[in-house]
C-alpha atoms as a PDB file:
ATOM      1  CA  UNK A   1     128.007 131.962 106.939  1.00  0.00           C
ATOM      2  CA  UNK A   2     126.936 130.837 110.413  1.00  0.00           C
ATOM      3  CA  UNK A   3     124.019 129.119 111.587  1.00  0.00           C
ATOM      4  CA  UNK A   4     123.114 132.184 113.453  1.00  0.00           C
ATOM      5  CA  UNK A   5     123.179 134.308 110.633  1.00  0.00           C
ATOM      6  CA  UNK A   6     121.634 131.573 108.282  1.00  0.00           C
ATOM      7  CA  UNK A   7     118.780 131.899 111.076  1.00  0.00           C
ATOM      8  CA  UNK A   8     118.057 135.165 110.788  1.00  0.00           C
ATOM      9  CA  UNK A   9     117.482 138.251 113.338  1.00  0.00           C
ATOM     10  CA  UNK A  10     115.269 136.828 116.368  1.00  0.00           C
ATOM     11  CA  UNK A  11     113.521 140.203 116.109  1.00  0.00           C
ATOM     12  CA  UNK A  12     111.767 139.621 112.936  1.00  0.00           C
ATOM     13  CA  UNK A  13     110.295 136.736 114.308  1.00  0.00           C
ATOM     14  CA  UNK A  14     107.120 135.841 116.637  1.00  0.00           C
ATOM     15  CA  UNK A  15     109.316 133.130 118.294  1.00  0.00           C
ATOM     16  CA  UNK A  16     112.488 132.489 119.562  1.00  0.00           C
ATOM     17  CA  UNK A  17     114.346 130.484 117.215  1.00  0.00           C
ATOM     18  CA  UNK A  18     117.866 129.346 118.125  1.00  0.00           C
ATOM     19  CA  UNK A  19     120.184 127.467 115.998  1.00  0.00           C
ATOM     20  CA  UNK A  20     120.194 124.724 118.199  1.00  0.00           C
ATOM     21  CA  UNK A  21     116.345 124.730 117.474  1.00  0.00           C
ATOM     22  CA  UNK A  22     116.920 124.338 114.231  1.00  0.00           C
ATOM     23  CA  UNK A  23     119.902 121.751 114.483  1.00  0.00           C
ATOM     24  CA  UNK A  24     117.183 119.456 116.717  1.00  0.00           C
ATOM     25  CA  UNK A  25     114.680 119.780 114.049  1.00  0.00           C
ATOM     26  CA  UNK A  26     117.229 118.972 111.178  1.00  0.00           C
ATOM     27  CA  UNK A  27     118.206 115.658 113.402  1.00  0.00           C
ATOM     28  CA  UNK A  28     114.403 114.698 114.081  1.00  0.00           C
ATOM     29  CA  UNK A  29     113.354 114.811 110.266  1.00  0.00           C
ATOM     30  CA  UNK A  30     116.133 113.188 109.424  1.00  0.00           C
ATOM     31  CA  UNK A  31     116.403 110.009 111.538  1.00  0.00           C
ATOM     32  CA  UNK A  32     112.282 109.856 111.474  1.00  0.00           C
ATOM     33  CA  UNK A  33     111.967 110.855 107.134  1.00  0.00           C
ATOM     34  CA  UNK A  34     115.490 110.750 106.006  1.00  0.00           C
ATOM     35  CA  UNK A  35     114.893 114.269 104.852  1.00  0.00           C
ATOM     36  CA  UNK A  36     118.057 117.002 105.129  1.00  0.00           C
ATOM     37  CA  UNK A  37     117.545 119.915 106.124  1.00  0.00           C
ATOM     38  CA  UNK A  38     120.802 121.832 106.610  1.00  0.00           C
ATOM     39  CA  UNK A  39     121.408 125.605 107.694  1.00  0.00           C
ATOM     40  CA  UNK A  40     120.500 127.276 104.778  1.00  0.00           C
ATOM     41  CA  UNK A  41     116.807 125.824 105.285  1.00  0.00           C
ATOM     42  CA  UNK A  42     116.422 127.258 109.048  1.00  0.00           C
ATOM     43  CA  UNK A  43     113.526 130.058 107.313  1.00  0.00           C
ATOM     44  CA  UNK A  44     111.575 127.952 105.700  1.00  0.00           C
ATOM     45  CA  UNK A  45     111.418 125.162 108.765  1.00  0.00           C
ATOM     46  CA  UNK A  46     110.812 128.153 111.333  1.00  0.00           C
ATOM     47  CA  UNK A  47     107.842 129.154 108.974  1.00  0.00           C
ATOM     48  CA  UNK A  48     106.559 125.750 108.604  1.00  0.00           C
ATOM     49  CA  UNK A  49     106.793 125.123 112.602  1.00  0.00           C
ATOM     50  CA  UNK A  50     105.860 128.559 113.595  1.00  0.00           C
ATOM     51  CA  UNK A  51     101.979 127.894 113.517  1.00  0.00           C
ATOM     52  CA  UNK A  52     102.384 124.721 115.612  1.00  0.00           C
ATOM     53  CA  UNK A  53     103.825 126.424 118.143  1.00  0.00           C
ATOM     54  CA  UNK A  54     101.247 129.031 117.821  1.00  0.00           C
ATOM     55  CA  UNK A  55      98.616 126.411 117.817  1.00  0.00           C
ATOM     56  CA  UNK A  56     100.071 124.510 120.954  1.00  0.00           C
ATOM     57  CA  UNK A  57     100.148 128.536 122.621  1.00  0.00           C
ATOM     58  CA  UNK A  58     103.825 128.761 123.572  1.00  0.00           C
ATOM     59  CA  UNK A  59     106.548 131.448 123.152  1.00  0.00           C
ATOM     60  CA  UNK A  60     109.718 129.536 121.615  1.00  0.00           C
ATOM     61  CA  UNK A  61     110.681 126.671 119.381  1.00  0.00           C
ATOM     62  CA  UNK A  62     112.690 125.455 122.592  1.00  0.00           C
ATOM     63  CA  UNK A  63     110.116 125.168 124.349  1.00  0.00           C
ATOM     64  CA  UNK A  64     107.623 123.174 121.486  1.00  0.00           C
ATOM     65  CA  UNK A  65     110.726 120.870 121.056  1.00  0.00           C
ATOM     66  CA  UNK A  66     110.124 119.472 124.706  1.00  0.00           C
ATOM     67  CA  UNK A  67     106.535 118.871 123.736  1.00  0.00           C
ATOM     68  CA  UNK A  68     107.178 116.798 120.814  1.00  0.00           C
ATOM     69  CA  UNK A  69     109.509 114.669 123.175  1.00  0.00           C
ATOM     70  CA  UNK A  70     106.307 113.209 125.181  1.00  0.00           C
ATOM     71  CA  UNK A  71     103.237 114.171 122.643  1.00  0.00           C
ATOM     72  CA  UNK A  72     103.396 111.815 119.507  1.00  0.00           C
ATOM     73  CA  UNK A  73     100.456 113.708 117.984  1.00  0.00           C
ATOM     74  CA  UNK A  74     102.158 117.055 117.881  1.00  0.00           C
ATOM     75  CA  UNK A  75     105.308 115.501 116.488  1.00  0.00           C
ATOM     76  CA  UNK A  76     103.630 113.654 113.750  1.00  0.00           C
ATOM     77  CA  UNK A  77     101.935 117.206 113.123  1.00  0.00           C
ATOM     78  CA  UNK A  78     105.198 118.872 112.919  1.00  0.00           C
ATOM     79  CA  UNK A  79     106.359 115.686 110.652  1.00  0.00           C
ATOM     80  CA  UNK A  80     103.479 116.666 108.173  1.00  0.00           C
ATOM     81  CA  UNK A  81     104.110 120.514 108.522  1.00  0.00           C
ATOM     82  CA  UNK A  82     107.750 120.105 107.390  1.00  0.00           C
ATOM     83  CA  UNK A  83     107.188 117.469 104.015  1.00  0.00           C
ATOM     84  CA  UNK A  84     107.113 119.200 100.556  1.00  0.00           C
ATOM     85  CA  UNK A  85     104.370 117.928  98.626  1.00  0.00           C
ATOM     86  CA  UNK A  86     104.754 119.712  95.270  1.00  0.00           C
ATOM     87  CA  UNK A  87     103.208 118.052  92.279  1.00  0.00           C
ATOM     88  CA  UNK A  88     101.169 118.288  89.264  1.00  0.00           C
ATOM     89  CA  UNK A  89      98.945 116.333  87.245  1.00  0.00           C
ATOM     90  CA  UNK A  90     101.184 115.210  83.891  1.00  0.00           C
ATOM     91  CA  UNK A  91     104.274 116.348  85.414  1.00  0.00           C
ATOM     92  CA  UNK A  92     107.189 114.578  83.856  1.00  0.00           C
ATOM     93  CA  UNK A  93     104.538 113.082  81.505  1.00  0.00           C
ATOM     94  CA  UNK A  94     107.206 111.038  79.465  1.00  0.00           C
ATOM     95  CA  UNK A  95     107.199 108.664  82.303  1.00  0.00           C
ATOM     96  CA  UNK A  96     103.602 108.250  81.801  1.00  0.00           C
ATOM     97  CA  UNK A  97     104.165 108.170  78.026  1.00  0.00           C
ATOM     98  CA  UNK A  98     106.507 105.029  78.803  1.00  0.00           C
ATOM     99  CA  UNK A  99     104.438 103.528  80.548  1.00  0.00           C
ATOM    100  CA  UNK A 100     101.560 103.510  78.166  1.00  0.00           C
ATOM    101  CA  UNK A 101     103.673 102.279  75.204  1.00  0.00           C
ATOM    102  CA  UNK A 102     105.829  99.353  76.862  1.00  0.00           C
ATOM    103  CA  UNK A 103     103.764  98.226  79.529  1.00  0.00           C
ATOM    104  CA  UNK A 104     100.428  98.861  79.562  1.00  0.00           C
ATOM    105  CA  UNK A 105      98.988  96.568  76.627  1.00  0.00           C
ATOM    106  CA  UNK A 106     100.218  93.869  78.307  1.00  0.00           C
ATOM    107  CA  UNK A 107      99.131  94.674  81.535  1.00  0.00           C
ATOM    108  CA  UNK A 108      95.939  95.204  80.177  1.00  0.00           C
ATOM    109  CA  UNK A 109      95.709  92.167  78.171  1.00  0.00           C
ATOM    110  CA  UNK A 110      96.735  89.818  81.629  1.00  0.00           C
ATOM    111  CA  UNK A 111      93.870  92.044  83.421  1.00  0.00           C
ATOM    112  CA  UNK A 112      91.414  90.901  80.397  1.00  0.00           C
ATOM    113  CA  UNK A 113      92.239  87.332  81.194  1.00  0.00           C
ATOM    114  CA  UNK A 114      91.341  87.289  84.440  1.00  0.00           C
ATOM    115  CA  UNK A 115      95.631  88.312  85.988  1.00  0.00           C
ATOM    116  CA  UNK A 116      96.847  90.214  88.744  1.00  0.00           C
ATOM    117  CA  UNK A 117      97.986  93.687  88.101  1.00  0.00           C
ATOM    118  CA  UNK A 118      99.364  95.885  90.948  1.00  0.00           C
ATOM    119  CA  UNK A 119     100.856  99.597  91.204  1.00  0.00           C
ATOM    120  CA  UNK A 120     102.734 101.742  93.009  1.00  0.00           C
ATOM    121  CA  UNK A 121     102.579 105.371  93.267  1.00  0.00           C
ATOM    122  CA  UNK A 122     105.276 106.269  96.192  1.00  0.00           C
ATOM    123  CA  UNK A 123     104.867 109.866  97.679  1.00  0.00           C
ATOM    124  CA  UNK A 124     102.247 110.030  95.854  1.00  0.00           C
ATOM    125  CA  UNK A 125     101.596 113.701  97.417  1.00  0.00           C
ATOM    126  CA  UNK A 126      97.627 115.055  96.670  1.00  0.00           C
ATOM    127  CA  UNK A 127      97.369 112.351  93.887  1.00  0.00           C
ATOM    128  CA  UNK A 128      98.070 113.973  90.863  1.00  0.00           C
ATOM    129  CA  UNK A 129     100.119 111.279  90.340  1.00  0.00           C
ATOM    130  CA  UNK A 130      98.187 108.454  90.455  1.00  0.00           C
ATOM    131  CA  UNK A 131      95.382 109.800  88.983  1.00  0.00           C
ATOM    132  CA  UNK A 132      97.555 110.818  85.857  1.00  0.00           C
ATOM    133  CA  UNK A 133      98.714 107.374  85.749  1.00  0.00           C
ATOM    134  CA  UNK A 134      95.309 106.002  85.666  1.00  0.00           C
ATOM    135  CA  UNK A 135      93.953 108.976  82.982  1.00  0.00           C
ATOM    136  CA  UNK A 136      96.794 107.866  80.606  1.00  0.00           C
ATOM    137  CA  UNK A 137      96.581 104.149  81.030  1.00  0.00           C
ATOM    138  CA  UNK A 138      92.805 103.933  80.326  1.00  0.00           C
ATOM    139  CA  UNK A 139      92.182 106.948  78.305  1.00  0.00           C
ATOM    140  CA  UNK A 140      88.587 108.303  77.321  1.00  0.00           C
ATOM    141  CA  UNK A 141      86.834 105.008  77.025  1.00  0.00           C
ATOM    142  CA  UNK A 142      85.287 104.705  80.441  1.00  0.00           C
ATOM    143  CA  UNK A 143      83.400 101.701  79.003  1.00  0.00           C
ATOM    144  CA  UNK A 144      86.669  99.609  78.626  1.00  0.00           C
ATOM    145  CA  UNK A 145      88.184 100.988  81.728  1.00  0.00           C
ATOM    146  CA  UNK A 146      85.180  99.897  83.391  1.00  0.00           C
ATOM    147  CA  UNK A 147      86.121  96.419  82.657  1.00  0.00           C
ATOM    148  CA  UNK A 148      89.953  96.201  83.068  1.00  0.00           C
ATOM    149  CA  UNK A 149      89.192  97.869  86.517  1.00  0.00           C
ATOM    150  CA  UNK A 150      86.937  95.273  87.642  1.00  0.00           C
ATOM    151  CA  UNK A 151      89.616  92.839  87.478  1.00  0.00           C
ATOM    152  CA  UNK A 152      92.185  92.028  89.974  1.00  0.00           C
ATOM    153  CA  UNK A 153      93.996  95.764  89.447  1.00  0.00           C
ATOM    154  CA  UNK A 154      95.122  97.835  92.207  1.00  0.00           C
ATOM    155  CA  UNK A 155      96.889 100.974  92.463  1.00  0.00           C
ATOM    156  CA  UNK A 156      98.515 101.396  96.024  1.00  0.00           C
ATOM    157  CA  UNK A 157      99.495 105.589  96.176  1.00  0.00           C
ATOM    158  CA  UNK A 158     101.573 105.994  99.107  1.00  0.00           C
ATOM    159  CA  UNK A 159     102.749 109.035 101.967  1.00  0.00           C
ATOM    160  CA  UNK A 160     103.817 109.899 104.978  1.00  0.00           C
ATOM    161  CA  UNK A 161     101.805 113.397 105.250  1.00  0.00           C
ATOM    162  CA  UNK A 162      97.958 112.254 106.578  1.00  0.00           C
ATOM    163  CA  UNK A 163      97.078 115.722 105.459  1.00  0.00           C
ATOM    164  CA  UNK A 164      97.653 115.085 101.594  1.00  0.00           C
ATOM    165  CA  UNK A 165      96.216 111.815 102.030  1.00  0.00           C
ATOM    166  CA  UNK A 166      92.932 113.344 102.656  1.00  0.00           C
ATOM    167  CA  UNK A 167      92.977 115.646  99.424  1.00  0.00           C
ATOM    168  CA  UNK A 168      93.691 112.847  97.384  1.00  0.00           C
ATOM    169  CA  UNK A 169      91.495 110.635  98.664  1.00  0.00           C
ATOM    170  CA  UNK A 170      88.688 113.304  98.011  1.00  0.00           C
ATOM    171  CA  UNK A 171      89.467 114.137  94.479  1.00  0.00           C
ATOM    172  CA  UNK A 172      88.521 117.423  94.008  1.00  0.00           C
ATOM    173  CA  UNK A 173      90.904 119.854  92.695  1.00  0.00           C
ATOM    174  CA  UNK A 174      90.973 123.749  91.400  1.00  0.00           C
ATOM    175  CA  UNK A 175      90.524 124.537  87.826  1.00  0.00           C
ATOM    176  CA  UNK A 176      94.114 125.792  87.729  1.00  0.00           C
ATOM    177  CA  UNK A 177      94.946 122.584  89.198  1.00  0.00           C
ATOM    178  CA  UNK A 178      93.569 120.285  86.769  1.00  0.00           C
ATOM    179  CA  UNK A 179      94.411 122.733  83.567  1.00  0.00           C
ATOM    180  CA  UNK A 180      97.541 120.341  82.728  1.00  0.00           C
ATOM    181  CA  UNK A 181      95.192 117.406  82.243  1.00  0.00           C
ATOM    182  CA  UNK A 182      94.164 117.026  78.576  1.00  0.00           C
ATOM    183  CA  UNK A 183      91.023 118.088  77.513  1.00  0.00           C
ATOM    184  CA  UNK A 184      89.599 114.876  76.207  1.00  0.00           C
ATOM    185  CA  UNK A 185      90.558 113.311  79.245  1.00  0.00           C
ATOM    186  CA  UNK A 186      89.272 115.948  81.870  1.00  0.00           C
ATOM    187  CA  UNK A 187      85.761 115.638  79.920  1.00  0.00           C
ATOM    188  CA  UNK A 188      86.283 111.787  80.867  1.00  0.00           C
ATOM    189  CA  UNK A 189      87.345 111.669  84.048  1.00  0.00           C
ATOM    190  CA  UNK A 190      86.964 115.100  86.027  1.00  0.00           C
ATOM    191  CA  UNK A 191      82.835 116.906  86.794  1.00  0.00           C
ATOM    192  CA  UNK A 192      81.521 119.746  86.909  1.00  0.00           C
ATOM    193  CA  UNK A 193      82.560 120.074  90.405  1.00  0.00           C
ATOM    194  CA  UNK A 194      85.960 119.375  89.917  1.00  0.00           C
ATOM    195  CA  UNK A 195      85.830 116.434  91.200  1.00  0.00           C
ATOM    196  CA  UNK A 196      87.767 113.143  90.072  1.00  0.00           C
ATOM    197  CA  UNK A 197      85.348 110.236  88.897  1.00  0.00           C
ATOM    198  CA  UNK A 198      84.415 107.500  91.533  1.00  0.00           C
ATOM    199  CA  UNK A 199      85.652 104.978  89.099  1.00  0.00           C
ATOM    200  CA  UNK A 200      89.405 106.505  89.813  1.00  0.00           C
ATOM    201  CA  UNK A 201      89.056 106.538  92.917  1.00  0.00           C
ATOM    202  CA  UNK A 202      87.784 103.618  94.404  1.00  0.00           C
ATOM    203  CA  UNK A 203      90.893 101.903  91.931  1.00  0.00           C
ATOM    204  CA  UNK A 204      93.222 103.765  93.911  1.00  0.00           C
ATOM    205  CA  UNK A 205      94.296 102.283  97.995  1.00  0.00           C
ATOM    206  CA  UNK A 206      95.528 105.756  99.462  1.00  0.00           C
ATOM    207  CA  UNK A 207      97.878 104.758 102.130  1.00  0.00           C
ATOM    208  CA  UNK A 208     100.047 106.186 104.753  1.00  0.00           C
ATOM    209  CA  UNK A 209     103.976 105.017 104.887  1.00  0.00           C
ATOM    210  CA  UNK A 210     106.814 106.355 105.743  1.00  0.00           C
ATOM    211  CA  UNK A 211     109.782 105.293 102.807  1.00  0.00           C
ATOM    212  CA  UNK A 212     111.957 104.728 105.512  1.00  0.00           C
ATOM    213  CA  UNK A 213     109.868 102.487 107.758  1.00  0.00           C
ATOM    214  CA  UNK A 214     108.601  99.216 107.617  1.00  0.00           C
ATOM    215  CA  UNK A 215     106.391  98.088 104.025  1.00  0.00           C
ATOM    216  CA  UNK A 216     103.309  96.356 105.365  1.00  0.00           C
ATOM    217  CA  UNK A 217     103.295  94.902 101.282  1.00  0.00           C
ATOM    218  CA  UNK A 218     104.209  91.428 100.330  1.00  0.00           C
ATOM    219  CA  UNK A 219     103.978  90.810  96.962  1.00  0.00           C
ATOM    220  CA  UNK A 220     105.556  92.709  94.136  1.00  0.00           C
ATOM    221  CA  UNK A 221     104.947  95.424  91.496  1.00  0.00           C
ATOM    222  CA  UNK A 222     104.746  95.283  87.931  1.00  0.00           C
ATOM    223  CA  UNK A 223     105.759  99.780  87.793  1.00  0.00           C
ATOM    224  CA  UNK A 224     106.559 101.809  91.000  1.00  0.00           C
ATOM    225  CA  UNK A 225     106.848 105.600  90.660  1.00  0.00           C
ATOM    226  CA  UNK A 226     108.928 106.994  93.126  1.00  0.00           C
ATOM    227  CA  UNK A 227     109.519 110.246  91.322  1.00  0.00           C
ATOM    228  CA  UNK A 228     111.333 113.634  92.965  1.00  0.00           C
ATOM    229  CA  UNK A 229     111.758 112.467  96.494  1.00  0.00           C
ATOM    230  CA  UNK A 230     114.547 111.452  96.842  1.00  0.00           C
ATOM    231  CA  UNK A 231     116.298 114.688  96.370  1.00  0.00           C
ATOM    232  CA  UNK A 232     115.753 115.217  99.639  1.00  0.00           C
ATOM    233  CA  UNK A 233     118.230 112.316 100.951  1.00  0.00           C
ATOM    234  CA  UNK A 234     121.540 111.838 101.213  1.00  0.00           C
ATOM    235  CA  UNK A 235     123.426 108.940  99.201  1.00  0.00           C
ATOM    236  CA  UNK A 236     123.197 105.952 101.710  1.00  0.00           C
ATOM    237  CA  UNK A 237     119.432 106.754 102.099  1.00  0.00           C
ATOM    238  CA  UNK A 238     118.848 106.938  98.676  1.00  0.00           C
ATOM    239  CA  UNK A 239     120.782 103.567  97.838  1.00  0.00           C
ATOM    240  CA  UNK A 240     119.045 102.087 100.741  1.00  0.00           C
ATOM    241  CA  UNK A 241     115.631 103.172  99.223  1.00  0.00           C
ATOM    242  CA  UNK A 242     116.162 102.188  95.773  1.00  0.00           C
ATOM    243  CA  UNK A 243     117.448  98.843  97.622  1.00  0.00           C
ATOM    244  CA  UNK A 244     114.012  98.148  98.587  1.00  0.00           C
ATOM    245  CA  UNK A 245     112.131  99.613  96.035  1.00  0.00           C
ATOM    246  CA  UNK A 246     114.173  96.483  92.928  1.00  0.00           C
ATOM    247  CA  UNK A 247     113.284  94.124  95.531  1.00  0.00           C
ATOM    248  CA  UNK A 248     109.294  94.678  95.948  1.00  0.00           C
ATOM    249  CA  UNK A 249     109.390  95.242  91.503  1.00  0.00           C
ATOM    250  CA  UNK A 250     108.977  92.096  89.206  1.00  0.00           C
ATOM    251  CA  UNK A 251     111.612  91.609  86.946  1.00  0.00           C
ATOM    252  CA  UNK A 252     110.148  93.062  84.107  1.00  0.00           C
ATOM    253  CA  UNK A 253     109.074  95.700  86.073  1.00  0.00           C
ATOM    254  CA  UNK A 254     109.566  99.372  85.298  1.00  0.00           C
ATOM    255  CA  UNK A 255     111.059 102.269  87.840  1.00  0.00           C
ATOM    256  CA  UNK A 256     110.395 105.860  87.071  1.00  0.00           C
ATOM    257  CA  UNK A 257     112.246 108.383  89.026  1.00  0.00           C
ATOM    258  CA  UNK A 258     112.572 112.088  88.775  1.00  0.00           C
ATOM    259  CA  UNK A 259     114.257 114.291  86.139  1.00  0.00           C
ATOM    260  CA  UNK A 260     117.166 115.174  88.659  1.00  0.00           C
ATOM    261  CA  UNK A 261     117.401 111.729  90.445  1.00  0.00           C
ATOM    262  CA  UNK A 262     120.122 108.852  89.584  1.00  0.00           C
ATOM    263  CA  UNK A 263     120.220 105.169  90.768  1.00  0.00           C
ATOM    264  CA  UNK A 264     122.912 104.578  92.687  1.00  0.00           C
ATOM    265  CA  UNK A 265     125.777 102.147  91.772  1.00  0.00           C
ATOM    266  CA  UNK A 266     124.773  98.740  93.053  1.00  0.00           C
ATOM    267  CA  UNK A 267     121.152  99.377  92.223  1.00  0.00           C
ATOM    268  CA  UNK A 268     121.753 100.506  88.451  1.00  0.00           C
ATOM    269  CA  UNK A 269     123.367  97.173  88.064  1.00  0.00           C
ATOM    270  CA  UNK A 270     120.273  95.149  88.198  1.00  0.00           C
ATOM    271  CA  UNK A 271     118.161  97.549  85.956  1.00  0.00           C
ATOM    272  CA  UNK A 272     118.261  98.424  82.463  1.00  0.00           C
ATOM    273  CA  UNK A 273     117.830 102.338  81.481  1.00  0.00           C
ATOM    274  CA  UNK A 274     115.487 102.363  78.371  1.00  0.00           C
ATOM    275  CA  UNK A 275     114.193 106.224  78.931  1.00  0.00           C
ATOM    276  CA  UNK A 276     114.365 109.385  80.191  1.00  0.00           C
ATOM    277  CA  UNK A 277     114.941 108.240  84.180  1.00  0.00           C
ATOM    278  CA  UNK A 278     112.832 105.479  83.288  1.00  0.00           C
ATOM    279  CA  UNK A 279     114.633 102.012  84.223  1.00  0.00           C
ATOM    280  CA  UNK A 280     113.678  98.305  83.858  1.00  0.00           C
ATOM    281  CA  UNK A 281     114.457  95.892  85.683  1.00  0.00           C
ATOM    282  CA  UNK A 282     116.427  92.780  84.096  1.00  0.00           C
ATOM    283  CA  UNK A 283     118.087  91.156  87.368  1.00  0.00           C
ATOM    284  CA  UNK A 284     116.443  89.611  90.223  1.00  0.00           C
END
């Protein structure tokens, strides 16, 4: 099938949409994100750019392309418009599971005595994520997680949209939203308004960083989640990634991915598989 046809009819459409449109888009997203986005995406990125060219009051795609070229604002919009941020609090919660059995009671045991602790949730999306990691680590005893949190813990949650940044950072969620989190646990740690307790929170450093860019962190992690992005890159990005991500774990550390997601090669040599795309690392 051609691009043109993979496009769709122009007349169905508010704006002009040419493959070439499409082709610039694909090559934009993919040297700035990493992301692919071949042919058979072209719908779904004219619907996600559509309303930006709406909002910038132009007629074409063409013609928001040469915007983008000169206003970084715009671009960084379209950057946002064009991420998929699907998650869910618990999802994959075998990772979680992990975590809880093999790592945690030593983690908290080196928080009690006055160690260092530190987190990372990558694309962490809305922050399901790390606020499901922080549910299932402390459990319903806000008393004790009162006191492991007010040692030297931090949870860094990580992404390149600004726009999810800002839900998670707020905390507040729809019922349907927060029906996956258990019910002993959502009488814990989620009010009346739907809101995520302050205590969560303030543990977690929302963050804005783009995988592929430079890491502003220096020290290591003792677990990095880095779970179901990385379907959206193509082999060298994703062995360049996973590069990066062993070298900023401790040895000892653990790596979840997603469900669908493998380590590549070279990386899987330095890590030891002990779960369900859950991987520890044994080599420096």
């Amino acid at each position: 099938m051609s691009a043109a046809a993979l496009a769709g009819p122009s007349s169905r459409r508010e704006f002009d949409f040419a493959p070439a449109d499409h082709q610039a888009i694909s090559r934009i997203v993919y040297e700035t994100l990493g992301i692919l986005l071949p042919d058979g995406k072209a719908q779904l990125v004219y619907g996600r750019v559509a309303p930006r060219v709406r909002a910038c009051g132009l007629n074409s795609v063409a013609a928001y392309l040469k915007v983008i070229e000169d206003d970084e604002e715009e671009r960084s919009r379209m950057l946002d418009a064009l991420t998929t941020n699907h998650t869910s609090f618990f999802r994959e919660s075998h990772h979680f599971d992990d975590f809880v059995e093999r790592m945690w009671p030593t983690l908290a045991q080196r928080l009690s005595g006055g160690g260092r602790v530190r987190l990372w949730s990558a694309a962490c999306s809305s922050g399901e994520e790390p606020y499901t990691w922080l549910m299932a680590a402390l459990g319903a005893e806000k008393a004790t997680a009162q006191r492991l949190l007010k040692g030297d813990f931090r949870l860094l949650a990580t992404d390149v949209s600004p726009s999810v940044l800002d839900t998670a950072r707020a905390g507040q969620y729809s019922a349907d939203t927060l029906r996956t989190v258990p019910a002993r646990l959502r009488a814990t740690w989620v009010s009346d308004r739907l809101v995520i307790d302050p205590l969560l929170r303030d543990a977690v450093s929302f963050r804005p960083l783009n995988l592929l860019g430079p890491w502003p962190m220096k020290g290591r992690f003792d677990a990095i989640c880095c779970r179901n992005v990385m379907i959206y890159f193509d082999e060298p990005t994703k062995a360049k990634l996973q590069s990066r991500l062993a070298d900023h774990l401790e040895t000892g550390g653990m790596l979840y991915i997603g469900h669908s997601e493998r380590l590549s090669p070279d990386v899987a040599k330095r890590f030891e598989c002990v779960g369900r795309t859950a991987y520890l690392k044994v080599r420096a």
